[in-house]
Protein backbone atom coordinates (compact mmCIF):
# COMPACT_ATOMS: atom_id res chain seq x y z
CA UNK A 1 39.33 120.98 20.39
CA UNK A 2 39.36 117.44 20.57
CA UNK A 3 38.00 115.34 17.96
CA UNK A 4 35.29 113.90 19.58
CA UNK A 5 34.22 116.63 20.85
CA UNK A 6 33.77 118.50 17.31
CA UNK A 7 32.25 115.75 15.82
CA UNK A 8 29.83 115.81 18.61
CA UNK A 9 29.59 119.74 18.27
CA UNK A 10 28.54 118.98 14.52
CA UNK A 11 25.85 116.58 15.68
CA UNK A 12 24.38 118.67 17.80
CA UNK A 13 24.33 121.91 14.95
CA UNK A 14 22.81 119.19 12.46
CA UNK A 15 20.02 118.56 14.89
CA UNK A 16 18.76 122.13 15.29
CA UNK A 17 19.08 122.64 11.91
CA UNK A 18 16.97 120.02 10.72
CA UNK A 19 14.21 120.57 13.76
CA UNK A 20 14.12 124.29 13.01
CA UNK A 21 13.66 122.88 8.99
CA UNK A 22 10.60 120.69 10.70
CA UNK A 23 9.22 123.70 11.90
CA UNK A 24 9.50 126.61 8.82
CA UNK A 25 8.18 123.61 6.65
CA UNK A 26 5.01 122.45 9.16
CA UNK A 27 4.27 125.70 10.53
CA UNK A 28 4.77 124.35 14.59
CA UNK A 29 6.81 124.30 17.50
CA UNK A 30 8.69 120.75 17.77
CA UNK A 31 7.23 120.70 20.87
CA UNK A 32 4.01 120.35 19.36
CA UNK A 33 5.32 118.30 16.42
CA UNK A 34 7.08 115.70 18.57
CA UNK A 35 4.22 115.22 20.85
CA UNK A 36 1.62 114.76 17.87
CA UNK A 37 4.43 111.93 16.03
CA UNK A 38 5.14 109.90 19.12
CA UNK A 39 1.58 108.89 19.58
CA UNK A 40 2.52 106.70 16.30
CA UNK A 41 2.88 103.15 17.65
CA UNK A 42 3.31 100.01 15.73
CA UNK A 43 2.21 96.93 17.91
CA UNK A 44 2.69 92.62 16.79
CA UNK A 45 0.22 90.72 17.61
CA UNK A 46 0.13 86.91 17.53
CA UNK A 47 -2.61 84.06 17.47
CA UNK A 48 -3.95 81.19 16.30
CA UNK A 49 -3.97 82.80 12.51
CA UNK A 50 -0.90 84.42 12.18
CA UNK A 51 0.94 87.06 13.25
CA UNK A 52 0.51 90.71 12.16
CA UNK A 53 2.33 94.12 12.61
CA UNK A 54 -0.26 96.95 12.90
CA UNK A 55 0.47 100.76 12.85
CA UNK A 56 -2.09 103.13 15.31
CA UNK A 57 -4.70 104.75 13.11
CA UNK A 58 -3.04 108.22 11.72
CA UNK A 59 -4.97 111.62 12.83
CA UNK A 60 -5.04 114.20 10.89
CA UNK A 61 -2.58 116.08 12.68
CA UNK A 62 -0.12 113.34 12.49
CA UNK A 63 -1.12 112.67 8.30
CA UNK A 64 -0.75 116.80 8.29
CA UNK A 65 2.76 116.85 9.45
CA UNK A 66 3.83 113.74 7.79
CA UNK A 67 2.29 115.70 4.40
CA UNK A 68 3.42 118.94 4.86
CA UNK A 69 7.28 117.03 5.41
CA UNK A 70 6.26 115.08 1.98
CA UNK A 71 6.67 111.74 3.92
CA UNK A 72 3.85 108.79 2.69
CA UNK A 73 1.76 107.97 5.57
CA UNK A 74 2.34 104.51 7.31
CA UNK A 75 0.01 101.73 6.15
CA UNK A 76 -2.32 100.56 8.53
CA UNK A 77 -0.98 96.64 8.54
CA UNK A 78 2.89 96.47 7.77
CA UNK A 79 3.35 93.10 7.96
CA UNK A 80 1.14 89.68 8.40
CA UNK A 81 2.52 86.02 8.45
CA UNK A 82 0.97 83.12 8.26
CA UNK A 83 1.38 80.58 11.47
CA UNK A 84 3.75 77.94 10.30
CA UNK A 85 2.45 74.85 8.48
CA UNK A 86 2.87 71.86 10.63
CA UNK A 87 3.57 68.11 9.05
CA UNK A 88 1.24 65.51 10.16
CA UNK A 89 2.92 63.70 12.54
CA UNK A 90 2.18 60.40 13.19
CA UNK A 91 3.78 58.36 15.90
C-alpha cells in the first residue's frame, strides 16, 4: 500500500475514533452533536465606533456538550478595536 494512501487510511481511523470518543463522553449521536455545534457563529461587525468580533449566544445544549467535552465556553465578544485615531489635518 502506497504511502499516501496509509497515511490517509490513518486519518480516516483517527476520525472515528475521536467522534465515537465525542459520543461515549456526551451521551449523543454526532449527528445530533454536529448539528447542535455548527449553529456556533462568530460574526465582525464594523461602524463608526469600532469594530467588534461577536460569538452567537451559547444554548444550553451547545454549553452542555462543550461541558461534558471539558472545553470553556466561547465568550460572548472575542475581540473589539477601536476605529483608528485620525491626525488633524489641516490643508
Amino acid at each position: 500500500m502506497p504511502v499516501a494512501e496509509r497515511f490517509e487510511l490513518a486519518q480516516r481511523v483517527k476520525q472515528v475514533l475521536l467522534i465515537r470518543i465525542i459520543e461515549t463522553t456526551c451521551h449523543d449521536t454526532w449527528s445530533n452533536l454536529r448539528r447542535q455545534l455548527e449553529r456556533l457563529h462568530v460574526g465582525t461587525f464594523t461602524g463608526p465606533a469600532g469594530t467588534f468580533r461577536q460569538c452567537t449566544e451559547i444554548t444550553k445544549a451547545q454549553h452542555a456538550i462543550l461541558a461534558a467535552l471539558d472545553i470553556p465556553a466561547l465568550q460572548r465578544f472575542l475581540e473589539v478595536t477601536p476605529p483608528p485615531t485620525r491626525g488633524n489635518a489641516t490643508a
